[in-house]
PDB file of N, CA and C in Angstrom:
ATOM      1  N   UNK A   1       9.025  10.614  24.547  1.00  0.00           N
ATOM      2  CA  UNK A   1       8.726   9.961  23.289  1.00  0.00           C
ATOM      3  C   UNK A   1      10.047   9.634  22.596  1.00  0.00           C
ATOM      4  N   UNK A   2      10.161   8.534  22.072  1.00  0.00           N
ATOM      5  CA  UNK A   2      10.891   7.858  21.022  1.00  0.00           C
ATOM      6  C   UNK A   2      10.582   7.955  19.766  1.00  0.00           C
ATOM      7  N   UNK A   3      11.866   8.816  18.751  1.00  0.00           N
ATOM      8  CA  UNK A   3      11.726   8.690  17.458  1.00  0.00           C
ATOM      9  C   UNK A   3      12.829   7.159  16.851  1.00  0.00           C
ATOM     10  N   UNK A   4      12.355   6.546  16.373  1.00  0.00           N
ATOM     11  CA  UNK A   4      13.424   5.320  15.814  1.00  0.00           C
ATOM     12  C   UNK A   4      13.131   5.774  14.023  1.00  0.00           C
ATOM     13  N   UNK A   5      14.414   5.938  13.657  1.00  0.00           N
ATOM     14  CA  UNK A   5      14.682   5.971  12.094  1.00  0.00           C
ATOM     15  C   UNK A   5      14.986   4.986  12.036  1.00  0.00           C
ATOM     16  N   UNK A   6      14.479   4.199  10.459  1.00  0.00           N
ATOM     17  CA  UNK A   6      15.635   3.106   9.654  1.00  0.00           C
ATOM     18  C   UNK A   6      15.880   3.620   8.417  1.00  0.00           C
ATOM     19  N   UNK A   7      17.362   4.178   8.099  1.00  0.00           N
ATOM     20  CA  UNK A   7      17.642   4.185   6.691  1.00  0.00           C
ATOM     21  C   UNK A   7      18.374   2.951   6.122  1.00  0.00           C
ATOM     22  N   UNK A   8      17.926   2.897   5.204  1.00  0.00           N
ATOM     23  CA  UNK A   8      18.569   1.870   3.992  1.00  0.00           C
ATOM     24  C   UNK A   8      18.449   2.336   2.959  1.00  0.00           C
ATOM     25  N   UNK A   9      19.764   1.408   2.044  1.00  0.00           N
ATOM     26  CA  UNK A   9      19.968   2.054   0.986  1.00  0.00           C
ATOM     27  C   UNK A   9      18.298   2.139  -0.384  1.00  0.00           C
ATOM     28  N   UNK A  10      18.569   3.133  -1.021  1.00  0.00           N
ATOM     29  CA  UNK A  10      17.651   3.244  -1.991  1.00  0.00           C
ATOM     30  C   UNK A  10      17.342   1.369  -3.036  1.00  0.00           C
ATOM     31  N   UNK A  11      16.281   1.115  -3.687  1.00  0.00           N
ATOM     32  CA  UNK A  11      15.998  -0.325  -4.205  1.00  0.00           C
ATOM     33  C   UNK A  11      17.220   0.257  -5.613  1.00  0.00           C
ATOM     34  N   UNK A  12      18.274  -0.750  -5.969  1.00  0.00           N
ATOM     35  CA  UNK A  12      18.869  -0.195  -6.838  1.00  0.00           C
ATOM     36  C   UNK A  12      20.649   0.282  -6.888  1.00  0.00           C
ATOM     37  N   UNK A  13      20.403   0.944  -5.486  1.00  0.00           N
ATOM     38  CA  UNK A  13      21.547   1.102  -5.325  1.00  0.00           C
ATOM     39  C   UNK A  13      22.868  -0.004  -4.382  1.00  0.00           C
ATOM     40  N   UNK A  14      23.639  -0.268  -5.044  1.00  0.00           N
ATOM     41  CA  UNK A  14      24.886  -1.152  -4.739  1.00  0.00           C
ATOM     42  C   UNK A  14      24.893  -1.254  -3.283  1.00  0.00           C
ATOM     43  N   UNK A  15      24.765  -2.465  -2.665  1.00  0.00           N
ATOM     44  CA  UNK A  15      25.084  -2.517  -1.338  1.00  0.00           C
ATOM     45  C   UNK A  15      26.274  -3.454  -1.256  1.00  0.00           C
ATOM     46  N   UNK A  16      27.411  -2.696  -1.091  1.00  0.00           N
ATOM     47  CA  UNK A  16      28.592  -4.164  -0.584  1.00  0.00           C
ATOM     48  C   UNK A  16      28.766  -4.153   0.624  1.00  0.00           C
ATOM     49  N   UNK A  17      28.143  -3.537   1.347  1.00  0.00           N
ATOM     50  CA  UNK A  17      28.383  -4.284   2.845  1.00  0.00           C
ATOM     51  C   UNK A  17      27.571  -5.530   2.910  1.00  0.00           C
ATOM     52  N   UNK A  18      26.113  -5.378   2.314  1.00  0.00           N
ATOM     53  CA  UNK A  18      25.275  -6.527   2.304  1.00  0.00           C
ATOM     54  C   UNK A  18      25.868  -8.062   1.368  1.00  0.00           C
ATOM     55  N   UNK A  19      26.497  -7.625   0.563  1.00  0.00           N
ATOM     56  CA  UNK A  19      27.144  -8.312  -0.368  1.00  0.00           C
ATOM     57  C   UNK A  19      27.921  -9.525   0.532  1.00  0.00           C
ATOM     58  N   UNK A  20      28.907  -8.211   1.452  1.00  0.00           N
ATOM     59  CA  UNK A  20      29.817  -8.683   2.012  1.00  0.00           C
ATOM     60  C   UNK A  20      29.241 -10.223   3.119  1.00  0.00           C
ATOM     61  N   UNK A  21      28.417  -9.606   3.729  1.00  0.00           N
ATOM     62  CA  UNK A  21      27.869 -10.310   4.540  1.00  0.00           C
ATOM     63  C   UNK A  21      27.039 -11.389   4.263  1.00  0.00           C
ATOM     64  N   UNK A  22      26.310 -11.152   2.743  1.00  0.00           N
ATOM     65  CA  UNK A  22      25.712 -12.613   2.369  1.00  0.00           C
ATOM     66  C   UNK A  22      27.111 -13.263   1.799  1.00  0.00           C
ATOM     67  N   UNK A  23      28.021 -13.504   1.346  1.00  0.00           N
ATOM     68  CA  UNK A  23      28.744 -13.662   1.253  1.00  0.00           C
ATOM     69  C   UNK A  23      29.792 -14.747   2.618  1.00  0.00           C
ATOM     70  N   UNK A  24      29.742 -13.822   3.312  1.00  0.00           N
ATOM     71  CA  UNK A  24      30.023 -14.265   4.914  1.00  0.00           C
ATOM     72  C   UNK A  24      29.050 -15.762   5.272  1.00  0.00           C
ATOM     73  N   UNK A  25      27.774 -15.417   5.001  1.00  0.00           N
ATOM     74  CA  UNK A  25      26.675 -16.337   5.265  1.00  0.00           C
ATOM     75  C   UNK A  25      26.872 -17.267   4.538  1.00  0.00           C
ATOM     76  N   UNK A  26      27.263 -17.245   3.361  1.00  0.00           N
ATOM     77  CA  UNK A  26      27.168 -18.290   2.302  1.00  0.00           C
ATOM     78  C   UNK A  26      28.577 -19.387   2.764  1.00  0.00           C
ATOM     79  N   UNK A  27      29.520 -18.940   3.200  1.00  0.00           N
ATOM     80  CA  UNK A  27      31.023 -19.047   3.757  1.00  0.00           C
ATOM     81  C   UNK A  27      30.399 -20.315   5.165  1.00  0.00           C
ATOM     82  N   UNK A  28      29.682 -19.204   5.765  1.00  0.00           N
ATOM     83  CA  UNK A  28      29.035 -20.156   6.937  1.00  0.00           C
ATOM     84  C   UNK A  28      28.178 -21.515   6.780  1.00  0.00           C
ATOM     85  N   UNK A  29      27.685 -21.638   5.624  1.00  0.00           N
ATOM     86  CA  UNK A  29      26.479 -22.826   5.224  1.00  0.00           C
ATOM     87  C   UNK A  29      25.506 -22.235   5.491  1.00  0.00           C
ATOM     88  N   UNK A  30      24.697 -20.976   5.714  1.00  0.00           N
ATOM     89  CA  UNK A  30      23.341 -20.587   5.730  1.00  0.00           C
ATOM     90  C   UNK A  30      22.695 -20.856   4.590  1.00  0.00           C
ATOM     91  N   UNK A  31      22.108 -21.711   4.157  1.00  0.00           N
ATOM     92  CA  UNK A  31      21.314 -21.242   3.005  1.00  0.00           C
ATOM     93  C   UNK A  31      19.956 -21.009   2.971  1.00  0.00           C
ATOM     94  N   UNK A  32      19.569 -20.602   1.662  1.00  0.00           N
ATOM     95  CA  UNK A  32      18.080 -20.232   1.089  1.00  0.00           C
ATOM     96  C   UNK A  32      18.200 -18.722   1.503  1.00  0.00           C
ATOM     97  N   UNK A  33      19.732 -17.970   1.640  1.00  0.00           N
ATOM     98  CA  UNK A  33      19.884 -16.259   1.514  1.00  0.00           C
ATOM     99  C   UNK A  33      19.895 -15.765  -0.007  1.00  0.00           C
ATOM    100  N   UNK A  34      18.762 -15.309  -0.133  1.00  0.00           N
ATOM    101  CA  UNK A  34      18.886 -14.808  -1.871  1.00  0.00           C
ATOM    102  C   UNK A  34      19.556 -13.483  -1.344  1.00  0.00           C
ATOM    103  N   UNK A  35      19.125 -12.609  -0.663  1.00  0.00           N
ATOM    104  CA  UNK A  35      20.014 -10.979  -0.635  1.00  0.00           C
ATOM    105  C   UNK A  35      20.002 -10.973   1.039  1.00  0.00           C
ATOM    106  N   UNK A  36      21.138  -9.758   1.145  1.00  0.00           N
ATOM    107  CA  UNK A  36      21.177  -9.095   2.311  1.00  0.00           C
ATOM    108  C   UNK A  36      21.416  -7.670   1.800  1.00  0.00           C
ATOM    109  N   UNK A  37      20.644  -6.977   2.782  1.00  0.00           N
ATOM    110  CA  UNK A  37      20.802  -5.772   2.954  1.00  0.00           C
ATOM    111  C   UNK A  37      21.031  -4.713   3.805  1.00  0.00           C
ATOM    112  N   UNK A  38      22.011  -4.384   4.112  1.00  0.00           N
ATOM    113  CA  UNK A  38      22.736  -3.075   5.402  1.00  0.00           C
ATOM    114  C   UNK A  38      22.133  -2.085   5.514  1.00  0.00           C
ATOM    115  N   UNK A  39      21.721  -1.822   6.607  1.00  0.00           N
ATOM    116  CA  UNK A  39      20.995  -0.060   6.759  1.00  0.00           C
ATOM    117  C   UNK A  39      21.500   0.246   8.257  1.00  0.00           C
ATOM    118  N   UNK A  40      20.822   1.064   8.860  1.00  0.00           N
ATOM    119  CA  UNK A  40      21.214   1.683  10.021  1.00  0.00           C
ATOM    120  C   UNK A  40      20.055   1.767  10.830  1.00  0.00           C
ATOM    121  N   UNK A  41      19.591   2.409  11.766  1.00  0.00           N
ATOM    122  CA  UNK A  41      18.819   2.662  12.805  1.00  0.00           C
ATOM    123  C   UNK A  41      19.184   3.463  14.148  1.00  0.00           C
ATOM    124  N   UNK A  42      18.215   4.650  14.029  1.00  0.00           N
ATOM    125  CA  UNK A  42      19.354   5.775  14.606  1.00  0.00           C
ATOM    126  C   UNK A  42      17.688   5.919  15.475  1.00  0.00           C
ATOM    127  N   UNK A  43      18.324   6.319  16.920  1.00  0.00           N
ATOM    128  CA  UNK A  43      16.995   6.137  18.300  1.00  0.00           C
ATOM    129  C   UNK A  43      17.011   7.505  18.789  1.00  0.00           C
ATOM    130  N   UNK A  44      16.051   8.270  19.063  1.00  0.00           N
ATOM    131  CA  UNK A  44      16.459   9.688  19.329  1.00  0.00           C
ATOM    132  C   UNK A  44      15.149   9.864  20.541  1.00  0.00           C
ATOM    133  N   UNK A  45      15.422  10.238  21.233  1.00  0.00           N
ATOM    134  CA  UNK A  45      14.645  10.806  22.612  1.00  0.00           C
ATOM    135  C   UNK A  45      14.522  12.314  22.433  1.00  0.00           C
ATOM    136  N   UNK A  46      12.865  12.295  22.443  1.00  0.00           N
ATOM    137  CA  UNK A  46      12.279  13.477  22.250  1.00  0.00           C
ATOM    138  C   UNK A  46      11.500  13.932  23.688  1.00  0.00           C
ATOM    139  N   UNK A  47      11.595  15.675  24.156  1.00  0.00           N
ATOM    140  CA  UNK A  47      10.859  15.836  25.018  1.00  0.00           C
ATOM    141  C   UNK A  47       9.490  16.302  24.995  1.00  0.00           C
ATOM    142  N   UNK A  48       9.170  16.612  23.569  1.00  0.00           N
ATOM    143  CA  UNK A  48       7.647  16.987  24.017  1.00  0.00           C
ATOM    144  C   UNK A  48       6.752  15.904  23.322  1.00  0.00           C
ATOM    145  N   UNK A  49       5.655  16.116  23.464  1.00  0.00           N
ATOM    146  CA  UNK A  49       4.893  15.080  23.216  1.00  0.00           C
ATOM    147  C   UNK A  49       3.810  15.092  22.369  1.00  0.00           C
ATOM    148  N   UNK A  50       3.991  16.173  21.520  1.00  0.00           N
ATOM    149  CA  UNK A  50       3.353  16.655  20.465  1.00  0.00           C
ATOM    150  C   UNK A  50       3.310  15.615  18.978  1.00  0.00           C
ATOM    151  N   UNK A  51       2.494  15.048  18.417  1.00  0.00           N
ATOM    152  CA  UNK A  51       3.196  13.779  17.676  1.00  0.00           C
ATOM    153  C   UNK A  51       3.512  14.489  16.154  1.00  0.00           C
ATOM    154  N   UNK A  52       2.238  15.309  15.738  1.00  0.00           N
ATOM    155  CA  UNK A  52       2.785  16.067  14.508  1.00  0.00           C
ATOM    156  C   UNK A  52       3.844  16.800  14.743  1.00  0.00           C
ATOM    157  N   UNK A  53       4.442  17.870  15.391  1.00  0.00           N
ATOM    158  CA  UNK A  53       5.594  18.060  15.630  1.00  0.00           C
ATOM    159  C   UNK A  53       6.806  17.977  15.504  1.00  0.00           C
ATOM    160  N   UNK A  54       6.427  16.527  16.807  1.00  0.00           N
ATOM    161  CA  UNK A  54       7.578  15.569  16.494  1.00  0.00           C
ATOM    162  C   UNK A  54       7.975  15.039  15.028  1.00  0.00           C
ATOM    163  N   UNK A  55       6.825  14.551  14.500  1.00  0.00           N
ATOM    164  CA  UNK A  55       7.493  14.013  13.322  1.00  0.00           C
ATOM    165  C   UNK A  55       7.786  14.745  12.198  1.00  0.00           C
ATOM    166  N   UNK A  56       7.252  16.060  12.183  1.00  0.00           N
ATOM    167  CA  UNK A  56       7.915  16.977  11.169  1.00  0.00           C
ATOM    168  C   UNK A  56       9.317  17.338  11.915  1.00  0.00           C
ATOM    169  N   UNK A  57       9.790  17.515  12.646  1.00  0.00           N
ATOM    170  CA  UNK A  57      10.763  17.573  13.443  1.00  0.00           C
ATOM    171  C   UNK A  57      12.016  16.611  13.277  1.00  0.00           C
ATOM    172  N   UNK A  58      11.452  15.194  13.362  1.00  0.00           N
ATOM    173  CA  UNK A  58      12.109  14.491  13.001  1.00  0.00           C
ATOM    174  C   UNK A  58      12.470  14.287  11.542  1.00  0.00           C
ATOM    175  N   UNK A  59      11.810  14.143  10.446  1.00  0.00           N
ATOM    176  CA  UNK A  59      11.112  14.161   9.246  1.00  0.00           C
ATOM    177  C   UNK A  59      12.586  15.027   7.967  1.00  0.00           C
ATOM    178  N   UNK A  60      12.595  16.577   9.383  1.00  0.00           N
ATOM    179  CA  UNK A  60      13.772  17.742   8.954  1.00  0.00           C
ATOM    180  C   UNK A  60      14.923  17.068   9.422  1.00  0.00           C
ATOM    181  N   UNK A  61      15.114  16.273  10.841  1.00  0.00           N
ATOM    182  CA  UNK A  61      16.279  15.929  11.192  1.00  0.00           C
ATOM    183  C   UNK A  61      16.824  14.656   9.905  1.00  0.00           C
ATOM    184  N   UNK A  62      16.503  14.217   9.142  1.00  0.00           N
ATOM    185  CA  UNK A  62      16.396  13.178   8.155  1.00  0.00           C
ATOM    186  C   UNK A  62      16.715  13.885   6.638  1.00  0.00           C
ATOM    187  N   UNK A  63      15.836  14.910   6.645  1.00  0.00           N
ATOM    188  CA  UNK A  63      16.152  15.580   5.177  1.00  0.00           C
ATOM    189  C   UNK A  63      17.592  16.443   5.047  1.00  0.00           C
ATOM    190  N   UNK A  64      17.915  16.492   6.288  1.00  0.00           N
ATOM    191  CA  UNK A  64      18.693  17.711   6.633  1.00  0.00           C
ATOM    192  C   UNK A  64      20.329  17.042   7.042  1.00  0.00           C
ATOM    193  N   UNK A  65      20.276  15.820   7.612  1.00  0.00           N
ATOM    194  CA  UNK A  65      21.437  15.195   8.023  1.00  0.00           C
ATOM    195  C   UNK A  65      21.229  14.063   8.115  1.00  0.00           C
ATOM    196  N   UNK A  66      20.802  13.423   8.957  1.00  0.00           N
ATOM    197  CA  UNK A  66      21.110  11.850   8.828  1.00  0.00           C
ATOM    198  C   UNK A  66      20.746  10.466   8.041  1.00  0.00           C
ATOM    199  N   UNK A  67      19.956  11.266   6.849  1.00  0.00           N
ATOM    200  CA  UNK A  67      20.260  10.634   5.747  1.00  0.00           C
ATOM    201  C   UNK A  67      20.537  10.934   4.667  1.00  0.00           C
ATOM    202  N   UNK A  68      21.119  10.512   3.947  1.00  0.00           N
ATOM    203  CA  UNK A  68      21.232  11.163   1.959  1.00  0.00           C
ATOM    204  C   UNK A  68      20.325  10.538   1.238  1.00  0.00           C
ATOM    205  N   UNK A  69      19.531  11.744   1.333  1.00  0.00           N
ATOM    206  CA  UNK A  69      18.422  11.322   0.059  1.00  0.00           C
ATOM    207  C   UNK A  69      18.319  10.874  -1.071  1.00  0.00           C
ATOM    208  N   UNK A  70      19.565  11.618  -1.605  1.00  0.00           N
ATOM    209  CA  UNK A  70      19.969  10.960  -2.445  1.00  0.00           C
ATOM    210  C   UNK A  70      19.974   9.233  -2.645  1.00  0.00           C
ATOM    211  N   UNK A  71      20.485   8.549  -2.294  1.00  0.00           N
ATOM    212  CA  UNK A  71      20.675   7.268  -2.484  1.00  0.00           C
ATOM    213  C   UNK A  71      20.207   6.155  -0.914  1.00  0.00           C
ATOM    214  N   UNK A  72      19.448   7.196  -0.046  1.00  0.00           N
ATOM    215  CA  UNK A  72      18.624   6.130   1.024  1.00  0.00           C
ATOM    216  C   UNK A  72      17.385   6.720   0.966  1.00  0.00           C
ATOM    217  N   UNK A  73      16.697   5.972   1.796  1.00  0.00           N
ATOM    218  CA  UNK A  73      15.157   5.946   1.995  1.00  0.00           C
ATOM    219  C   UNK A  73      15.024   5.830   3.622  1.00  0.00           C
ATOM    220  N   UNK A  74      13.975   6.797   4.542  1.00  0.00           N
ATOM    221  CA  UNK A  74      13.989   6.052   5.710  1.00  0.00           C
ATOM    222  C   UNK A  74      12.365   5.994   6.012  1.00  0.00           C
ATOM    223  N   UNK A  75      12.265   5.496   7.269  1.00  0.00           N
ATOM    224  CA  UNK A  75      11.088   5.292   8.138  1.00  0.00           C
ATOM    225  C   UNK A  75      11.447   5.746   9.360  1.00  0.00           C
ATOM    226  N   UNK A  76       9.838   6.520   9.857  1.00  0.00           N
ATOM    227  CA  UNK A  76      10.169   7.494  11.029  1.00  0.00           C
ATOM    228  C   UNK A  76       8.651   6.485  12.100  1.00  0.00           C
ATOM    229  N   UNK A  77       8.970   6.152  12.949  1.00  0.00           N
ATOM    230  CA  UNK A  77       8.355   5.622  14.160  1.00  0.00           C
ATOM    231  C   UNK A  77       8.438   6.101  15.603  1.00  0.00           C
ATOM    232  N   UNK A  78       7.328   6.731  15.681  1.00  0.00           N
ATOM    233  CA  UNK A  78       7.477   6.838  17.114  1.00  0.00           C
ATOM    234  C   UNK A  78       6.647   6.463  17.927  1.00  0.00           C
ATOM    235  N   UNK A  79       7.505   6.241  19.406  1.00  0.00           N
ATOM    236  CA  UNK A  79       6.831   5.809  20.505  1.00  0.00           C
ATOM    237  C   UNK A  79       6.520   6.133  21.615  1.00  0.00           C
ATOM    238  N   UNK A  80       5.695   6.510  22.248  1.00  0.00           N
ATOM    239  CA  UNK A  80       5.648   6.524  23.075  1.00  0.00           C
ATOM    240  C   UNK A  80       6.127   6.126  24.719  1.00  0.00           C
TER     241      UNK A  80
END
């Protein structure tokens, strides 16, 4: 089983990487970009196959390290 996280930043909080990059876009001629926004996506291979488990499992791996709650938000998906 596959856990896929996406954190991104909290609604609110300052993104200048996204900045950076609409910015970049705007540089390029893309238009009709009102925002961009930067996050991450972190893929984790799980061995058992338990799904509640897993996702409390995962759920701790999130509260605990790989994201700051503080100022992100994530989503936990898994797959089979």
């Amino acid at each position: 089983m596959k856990a896929i996280i996406n954190i991104s930043l909290k609604a609110g909080v300052l993104d200048s990487q996204g900045k950076a990059v609409h910015h970049a876009l705007d540089s390029l001629h893309f238009n009709g970009i009102e925002d961009v926004r930067v996050g991450k996506q972190i893929v984790i291979k799980i061995t058992h196959n338990d799904e509640v488990k897993a996702k409390e499992e995962v759920t701790q791996m999130c509260e605990d390290l790989l994201a700051n709650t503080v100022i992100e938000d994530y989503e936990i998906e898994l797959v089979k």
